[in-house]
C-alpha atoms as a PDB file:
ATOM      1  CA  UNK A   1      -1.966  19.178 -88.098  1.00  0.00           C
ATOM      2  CA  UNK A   2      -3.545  15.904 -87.089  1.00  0.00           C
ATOM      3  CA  UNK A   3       0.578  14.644 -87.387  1.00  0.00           C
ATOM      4  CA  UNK A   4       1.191  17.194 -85.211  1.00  0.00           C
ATOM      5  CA  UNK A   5      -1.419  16.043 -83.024  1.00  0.00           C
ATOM      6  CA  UNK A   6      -0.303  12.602 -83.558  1.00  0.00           C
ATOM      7  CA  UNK A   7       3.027  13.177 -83.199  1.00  0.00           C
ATOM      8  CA  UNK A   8       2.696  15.468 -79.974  1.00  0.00           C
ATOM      9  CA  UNK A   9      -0.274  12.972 -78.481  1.00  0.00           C
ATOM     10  CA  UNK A  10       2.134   9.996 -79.574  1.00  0.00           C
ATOM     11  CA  UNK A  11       4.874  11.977 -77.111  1.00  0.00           C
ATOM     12  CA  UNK A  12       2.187  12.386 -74.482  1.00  0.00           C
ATOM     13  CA  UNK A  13       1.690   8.889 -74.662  1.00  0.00           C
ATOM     14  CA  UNK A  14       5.595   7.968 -74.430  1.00  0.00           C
ATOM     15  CA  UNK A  15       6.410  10.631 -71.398  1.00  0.00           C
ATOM     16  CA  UNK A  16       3.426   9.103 -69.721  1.00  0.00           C
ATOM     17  CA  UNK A  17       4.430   5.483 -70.204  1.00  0.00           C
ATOM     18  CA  UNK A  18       8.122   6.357 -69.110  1.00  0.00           C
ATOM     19  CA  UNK A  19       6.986   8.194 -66.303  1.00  0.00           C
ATOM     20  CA  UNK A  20       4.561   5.825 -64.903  1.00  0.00           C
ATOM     21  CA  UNK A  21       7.178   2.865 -65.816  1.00  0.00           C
ATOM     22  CA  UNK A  22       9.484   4.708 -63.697  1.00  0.00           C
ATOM     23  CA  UNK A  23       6.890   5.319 -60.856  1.00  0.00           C
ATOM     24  CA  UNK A  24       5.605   1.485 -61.135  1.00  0.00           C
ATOM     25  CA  UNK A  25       9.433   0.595 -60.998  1.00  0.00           C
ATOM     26  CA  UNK A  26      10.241   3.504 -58.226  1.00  0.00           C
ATOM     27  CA  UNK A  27       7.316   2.004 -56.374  1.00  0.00           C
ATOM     28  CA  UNK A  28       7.542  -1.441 -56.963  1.00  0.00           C
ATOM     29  CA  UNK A  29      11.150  -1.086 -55.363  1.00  0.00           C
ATOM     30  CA  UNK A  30       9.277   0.756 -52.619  1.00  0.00           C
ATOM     31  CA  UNK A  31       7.270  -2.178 -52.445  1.00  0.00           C
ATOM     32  CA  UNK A  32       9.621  -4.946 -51.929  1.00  0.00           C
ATOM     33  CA  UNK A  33      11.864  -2.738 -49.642  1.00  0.00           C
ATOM     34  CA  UNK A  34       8.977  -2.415 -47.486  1.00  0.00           C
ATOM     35  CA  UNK A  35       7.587  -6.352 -48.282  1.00  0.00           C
ATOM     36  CA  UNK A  36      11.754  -7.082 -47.417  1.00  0.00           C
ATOM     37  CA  UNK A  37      11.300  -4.615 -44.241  1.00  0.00           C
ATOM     38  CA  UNK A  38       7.955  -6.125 -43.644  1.00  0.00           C
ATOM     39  CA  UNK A  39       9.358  -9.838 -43.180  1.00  0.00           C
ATOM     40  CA  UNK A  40      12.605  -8.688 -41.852  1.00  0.00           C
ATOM     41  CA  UNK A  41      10.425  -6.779 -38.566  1.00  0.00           C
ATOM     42  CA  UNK A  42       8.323  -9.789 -38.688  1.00  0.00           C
ATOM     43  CA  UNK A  43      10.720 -12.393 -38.725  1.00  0.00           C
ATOM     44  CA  UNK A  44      12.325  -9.905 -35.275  1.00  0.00           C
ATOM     45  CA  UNK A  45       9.018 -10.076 -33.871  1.00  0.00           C
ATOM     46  CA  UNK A  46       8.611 -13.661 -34.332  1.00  0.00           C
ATOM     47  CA  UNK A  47      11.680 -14.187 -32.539  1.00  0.00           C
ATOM     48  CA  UNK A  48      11.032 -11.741 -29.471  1.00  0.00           C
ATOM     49  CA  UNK A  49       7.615 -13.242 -29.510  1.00  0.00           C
ATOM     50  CA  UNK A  50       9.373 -16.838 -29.495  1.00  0.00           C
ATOM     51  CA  UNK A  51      11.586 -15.401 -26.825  1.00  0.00           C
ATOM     52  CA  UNK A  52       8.977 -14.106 -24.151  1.00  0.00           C
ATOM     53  CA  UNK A  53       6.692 -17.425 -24.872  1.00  0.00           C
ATOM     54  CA  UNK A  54       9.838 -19.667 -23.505  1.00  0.00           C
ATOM     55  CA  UNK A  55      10.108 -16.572 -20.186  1.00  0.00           C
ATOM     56  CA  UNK A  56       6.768 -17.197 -19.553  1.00  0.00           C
ATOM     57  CA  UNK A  57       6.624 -21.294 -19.870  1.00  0.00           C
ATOM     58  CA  UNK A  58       9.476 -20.852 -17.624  1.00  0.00           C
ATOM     59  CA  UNK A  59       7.706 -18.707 -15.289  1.00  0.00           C
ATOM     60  CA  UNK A  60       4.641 -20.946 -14.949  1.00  0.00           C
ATOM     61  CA  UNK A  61       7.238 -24.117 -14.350  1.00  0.00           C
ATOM     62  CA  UNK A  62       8.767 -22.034 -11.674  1.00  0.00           C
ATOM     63  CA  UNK A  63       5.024 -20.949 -10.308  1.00  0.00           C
ATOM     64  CA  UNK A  64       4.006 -24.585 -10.753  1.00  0.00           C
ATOM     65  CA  UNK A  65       7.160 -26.148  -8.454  1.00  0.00           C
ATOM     66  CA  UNK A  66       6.488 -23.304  -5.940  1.00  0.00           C
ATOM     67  CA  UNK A  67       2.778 -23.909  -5.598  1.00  0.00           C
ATOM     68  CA  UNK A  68       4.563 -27.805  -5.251  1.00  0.00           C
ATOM     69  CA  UNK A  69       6.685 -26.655  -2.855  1.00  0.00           C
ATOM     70  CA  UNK A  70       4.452 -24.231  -0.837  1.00  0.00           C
ATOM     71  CA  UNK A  71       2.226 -27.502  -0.521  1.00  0.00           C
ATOM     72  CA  UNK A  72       5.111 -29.535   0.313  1.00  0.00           C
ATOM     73  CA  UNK A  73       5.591 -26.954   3.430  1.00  0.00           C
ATOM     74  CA  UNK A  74       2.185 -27.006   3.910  1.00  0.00           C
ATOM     75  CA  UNK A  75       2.147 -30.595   4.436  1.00  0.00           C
ATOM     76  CA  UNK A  76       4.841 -30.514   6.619  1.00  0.00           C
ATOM     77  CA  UNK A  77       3.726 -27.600   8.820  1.00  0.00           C
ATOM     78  CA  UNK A  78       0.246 -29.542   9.081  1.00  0.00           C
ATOM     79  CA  UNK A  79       2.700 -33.123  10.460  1.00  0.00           C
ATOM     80  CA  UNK A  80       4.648 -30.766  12.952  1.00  0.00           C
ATOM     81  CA  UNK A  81       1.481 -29.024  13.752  1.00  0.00           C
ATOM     82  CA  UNK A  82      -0.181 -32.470  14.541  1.00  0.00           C
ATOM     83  CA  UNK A  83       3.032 -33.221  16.678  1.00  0.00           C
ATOM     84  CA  UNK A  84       2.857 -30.503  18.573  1.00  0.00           C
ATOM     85  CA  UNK A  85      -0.807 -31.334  19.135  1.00  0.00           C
ATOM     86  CA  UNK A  86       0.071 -34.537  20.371  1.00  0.00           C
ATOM     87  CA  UNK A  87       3.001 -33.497  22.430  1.00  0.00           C
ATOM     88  CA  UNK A  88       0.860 -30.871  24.445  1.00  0.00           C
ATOM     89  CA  UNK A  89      -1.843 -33.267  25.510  1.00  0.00           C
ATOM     90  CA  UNK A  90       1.128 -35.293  26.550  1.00  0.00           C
ATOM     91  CA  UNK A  91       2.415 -32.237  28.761  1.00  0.00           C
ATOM     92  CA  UNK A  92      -0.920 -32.028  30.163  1.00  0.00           C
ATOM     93  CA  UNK A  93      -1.654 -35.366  30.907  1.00  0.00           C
ATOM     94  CA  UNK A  94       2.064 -35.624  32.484  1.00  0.00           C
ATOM     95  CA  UNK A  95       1.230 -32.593  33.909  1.00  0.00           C
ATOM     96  CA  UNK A  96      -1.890 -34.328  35.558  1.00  0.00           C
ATOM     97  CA  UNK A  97      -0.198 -37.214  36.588  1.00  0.00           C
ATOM     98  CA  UNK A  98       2.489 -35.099  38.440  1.00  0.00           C
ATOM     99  CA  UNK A  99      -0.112 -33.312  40.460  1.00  0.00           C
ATOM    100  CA  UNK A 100      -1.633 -36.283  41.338  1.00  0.00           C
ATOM    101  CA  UNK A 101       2.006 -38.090  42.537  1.00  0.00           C
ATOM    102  CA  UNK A 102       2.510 -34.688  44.011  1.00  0.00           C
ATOM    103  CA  UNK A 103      -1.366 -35.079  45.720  1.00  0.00           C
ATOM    104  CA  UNK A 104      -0.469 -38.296  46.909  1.00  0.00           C
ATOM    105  CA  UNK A 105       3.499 -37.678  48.045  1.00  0.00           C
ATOM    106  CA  UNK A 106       1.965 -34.530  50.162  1.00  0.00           C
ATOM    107  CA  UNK A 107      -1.499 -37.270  51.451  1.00  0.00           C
ATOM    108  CA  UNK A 108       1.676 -39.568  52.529  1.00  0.00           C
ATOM    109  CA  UNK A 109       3.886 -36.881  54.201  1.00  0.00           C
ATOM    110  CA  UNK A 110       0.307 -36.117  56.129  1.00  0.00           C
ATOM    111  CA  UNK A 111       0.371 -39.800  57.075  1.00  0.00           C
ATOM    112  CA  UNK A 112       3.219 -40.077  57.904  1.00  0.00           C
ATOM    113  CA  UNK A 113       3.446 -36.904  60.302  1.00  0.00           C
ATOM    114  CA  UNK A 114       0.297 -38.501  61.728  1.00  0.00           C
ATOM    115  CA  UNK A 115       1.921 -41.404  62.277  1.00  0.00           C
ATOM    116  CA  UNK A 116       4.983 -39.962  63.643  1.00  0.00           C
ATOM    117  CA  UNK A 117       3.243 -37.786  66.062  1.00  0.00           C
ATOM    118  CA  UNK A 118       0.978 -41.223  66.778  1.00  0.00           C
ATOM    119  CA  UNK A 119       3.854 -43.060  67.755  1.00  0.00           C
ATOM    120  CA  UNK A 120       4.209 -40.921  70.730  1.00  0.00           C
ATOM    121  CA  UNK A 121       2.794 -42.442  74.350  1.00  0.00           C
ATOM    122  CA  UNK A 122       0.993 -39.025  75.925  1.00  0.00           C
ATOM    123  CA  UNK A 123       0.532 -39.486  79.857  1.00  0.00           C
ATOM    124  CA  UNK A 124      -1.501 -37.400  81.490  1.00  0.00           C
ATOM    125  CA  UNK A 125      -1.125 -37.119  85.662  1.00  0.00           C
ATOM    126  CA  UNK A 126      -3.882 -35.664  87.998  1.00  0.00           C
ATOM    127  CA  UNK A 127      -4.783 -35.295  91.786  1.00  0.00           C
ATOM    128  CA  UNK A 128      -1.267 -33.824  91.745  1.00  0.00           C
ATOM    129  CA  UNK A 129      -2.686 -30.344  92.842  1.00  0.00           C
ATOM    130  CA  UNK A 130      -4.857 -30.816  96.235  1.00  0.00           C
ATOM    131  CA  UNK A 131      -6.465 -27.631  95.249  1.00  0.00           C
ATOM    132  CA  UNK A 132      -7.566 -28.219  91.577  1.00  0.00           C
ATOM    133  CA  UNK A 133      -7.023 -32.323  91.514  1.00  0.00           C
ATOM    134  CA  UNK A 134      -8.546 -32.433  88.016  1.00  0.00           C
ATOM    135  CA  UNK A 135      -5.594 -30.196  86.629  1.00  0.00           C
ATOM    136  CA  UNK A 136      -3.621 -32.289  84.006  1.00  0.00           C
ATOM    137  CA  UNK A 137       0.031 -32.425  84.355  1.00  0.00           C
ATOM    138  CA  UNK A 138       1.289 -34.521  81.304  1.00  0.00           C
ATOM    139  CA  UNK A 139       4.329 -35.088  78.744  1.00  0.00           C
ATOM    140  CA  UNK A 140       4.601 -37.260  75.953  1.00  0.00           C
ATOM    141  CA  UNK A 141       7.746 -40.026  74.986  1.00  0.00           C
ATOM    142  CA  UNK A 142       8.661 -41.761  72.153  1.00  0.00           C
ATOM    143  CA  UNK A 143      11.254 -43.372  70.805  1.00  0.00           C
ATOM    144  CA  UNK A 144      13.586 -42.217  68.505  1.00  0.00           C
ATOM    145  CA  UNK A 145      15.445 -43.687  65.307  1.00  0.00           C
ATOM    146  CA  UNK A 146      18.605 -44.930  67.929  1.00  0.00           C
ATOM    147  CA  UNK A 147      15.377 -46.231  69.982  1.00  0.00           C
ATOM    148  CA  UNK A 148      16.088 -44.375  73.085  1.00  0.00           C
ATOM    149  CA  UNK A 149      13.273 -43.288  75.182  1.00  0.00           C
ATOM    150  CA  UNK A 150      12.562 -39.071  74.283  1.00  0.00           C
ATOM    151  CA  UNK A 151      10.703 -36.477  75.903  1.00  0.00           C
ATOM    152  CA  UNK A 152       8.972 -34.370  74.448  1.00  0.00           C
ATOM    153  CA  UNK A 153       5.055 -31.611  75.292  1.00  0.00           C
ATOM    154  CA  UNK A 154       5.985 -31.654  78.698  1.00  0.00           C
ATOM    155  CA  UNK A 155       3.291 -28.911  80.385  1.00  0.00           C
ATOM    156  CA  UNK A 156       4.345 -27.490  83.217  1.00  0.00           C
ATOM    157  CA  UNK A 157       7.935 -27.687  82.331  1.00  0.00           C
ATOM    158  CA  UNK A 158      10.390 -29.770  84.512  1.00  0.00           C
ATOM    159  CA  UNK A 159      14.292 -28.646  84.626  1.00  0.00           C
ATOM    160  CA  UNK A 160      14.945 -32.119  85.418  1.00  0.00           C
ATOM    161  CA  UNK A 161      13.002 -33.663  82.646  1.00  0.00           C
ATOM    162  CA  UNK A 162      16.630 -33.984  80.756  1.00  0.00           C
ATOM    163  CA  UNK A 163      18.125 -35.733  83.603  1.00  0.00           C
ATOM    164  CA  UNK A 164      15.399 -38.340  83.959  1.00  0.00           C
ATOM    165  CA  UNK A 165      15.220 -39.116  80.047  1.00  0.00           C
ATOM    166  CA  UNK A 166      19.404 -39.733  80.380  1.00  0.00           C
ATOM    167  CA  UNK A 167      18.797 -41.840  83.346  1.00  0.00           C
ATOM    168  CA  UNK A 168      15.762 -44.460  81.706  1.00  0.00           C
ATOM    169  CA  UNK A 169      18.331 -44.290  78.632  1.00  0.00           C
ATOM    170  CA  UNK A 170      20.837 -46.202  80.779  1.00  0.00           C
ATOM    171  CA  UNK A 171      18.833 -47.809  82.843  1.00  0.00           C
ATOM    172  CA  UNK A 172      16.038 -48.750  80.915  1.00  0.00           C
ATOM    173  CA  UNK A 173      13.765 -48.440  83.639  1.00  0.00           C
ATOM    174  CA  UNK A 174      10.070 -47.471  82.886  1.00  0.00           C
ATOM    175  CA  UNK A 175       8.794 -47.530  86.000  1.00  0.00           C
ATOM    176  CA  UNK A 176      11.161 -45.948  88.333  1.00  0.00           C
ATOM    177  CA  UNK A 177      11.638 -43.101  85.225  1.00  0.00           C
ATOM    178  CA  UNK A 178       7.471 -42.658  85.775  1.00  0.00           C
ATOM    179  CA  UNK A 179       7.381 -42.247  89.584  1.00  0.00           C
ATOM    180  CA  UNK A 180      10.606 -39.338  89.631  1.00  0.00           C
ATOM    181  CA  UNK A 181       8.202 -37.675  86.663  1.00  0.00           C
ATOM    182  CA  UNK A 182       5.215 -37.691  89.344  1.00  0.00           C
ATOM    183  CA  UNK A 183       7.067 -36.687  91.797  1.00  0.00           C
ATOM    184  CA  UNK A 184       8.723 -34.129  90.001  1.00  0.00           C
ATOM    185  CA  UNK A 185       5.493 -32.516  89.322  1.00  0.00           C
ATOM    186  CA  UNK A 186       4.279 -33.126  92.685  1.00  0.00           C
ATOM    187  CA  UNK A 187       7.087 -31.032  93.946  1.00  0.00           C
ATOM    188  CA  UNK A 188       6.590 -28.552  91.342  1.00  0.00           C
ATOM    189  CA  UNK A 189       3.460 -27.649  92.672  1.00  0.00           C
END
């Protein structure tokens, strides 16, 4: 009995060892399939890892030359900026300058209306109406670009006013042109 025992502990012993070789094989297999799996996912992840590093380097080169660019244009808009700075105040001071030629082209068209009206001779008649002999009777002449004698502001109006101005035009005289105005006016009243 105790070879029986022996013999059937000795076959417990053997199915055992063959069974756990074969697990210990079966799993050691297991093992390096999933160890070979293990670097094989690894060594994928390491390169998709690899991959996105590089996409991202590249992506903060292409944020750093925009940031360089976007103060590039920066700059830039800050020059024109300053330009256009510059350029207004020179509008406004040409501006300034033009109302003060325009001030002093509208002073000298004053003047010279002044001047123009100043270069007229006024005469002014009285004691040519017995009843009121302080009445004025007057006209004023000048002479023109052609520098002929002109009449002009003659109150009360003479028709012949036109007549005399032709006739001191050709004969150039004052004096005789002065009397038929007097006269005229005389008559008049």
């Amino acid at each position: 009995m105790v070879e029986d025992e022996l013999a059937l502990f000795d076959k417990t012993i053997n199915e055992f060892w063959n069974k756990f070789k074969s697990t210990v094989s079966d799993t050691s297999c297991q093992m390096a399939g999933l160890r070979d799996t293990y670097k094989d996912s690894m060594k994928a992840f390491a390169e998709k890892l690899s991959v996105k590093l590089k996409e991202e380097e590249r992506m903060v080169e292409m944020f750093l030359e925009y940031q360089n660019q976007i103060y590039k244009q920066n700059k830039l808009i800050e020059e024109k900026k300053d330009n256009l700075m510059k350029m207004i105040a020179e509008v406004k001071g040409k501006k300034q300058e033009l109302e003060v030629l325009t001030a002093n082209i509208q002073d000298l068209k004053e003047e010279y209306t002044r001047k123009k009206e100043s270069d007229k001779l006024q005469f002014i008649f009285t004691n040519i109406d017995p009843k009121n002999p302080e009445s004025p009777f007057m006209f004023s002449l000048r002479l023109n670009e052609a520098r002929d004698y002109e009449v002009s502001d003659c109150s009360p109006h003479l028709e012949c006013l036109a007549e005399f101005q032709e006739n001191v035009r050709k004969t150039n005289n004052f004096s005789a042109f002065l009397a038929n105005v007097r006269k005229a006016f005389i008559a008049l009243v």
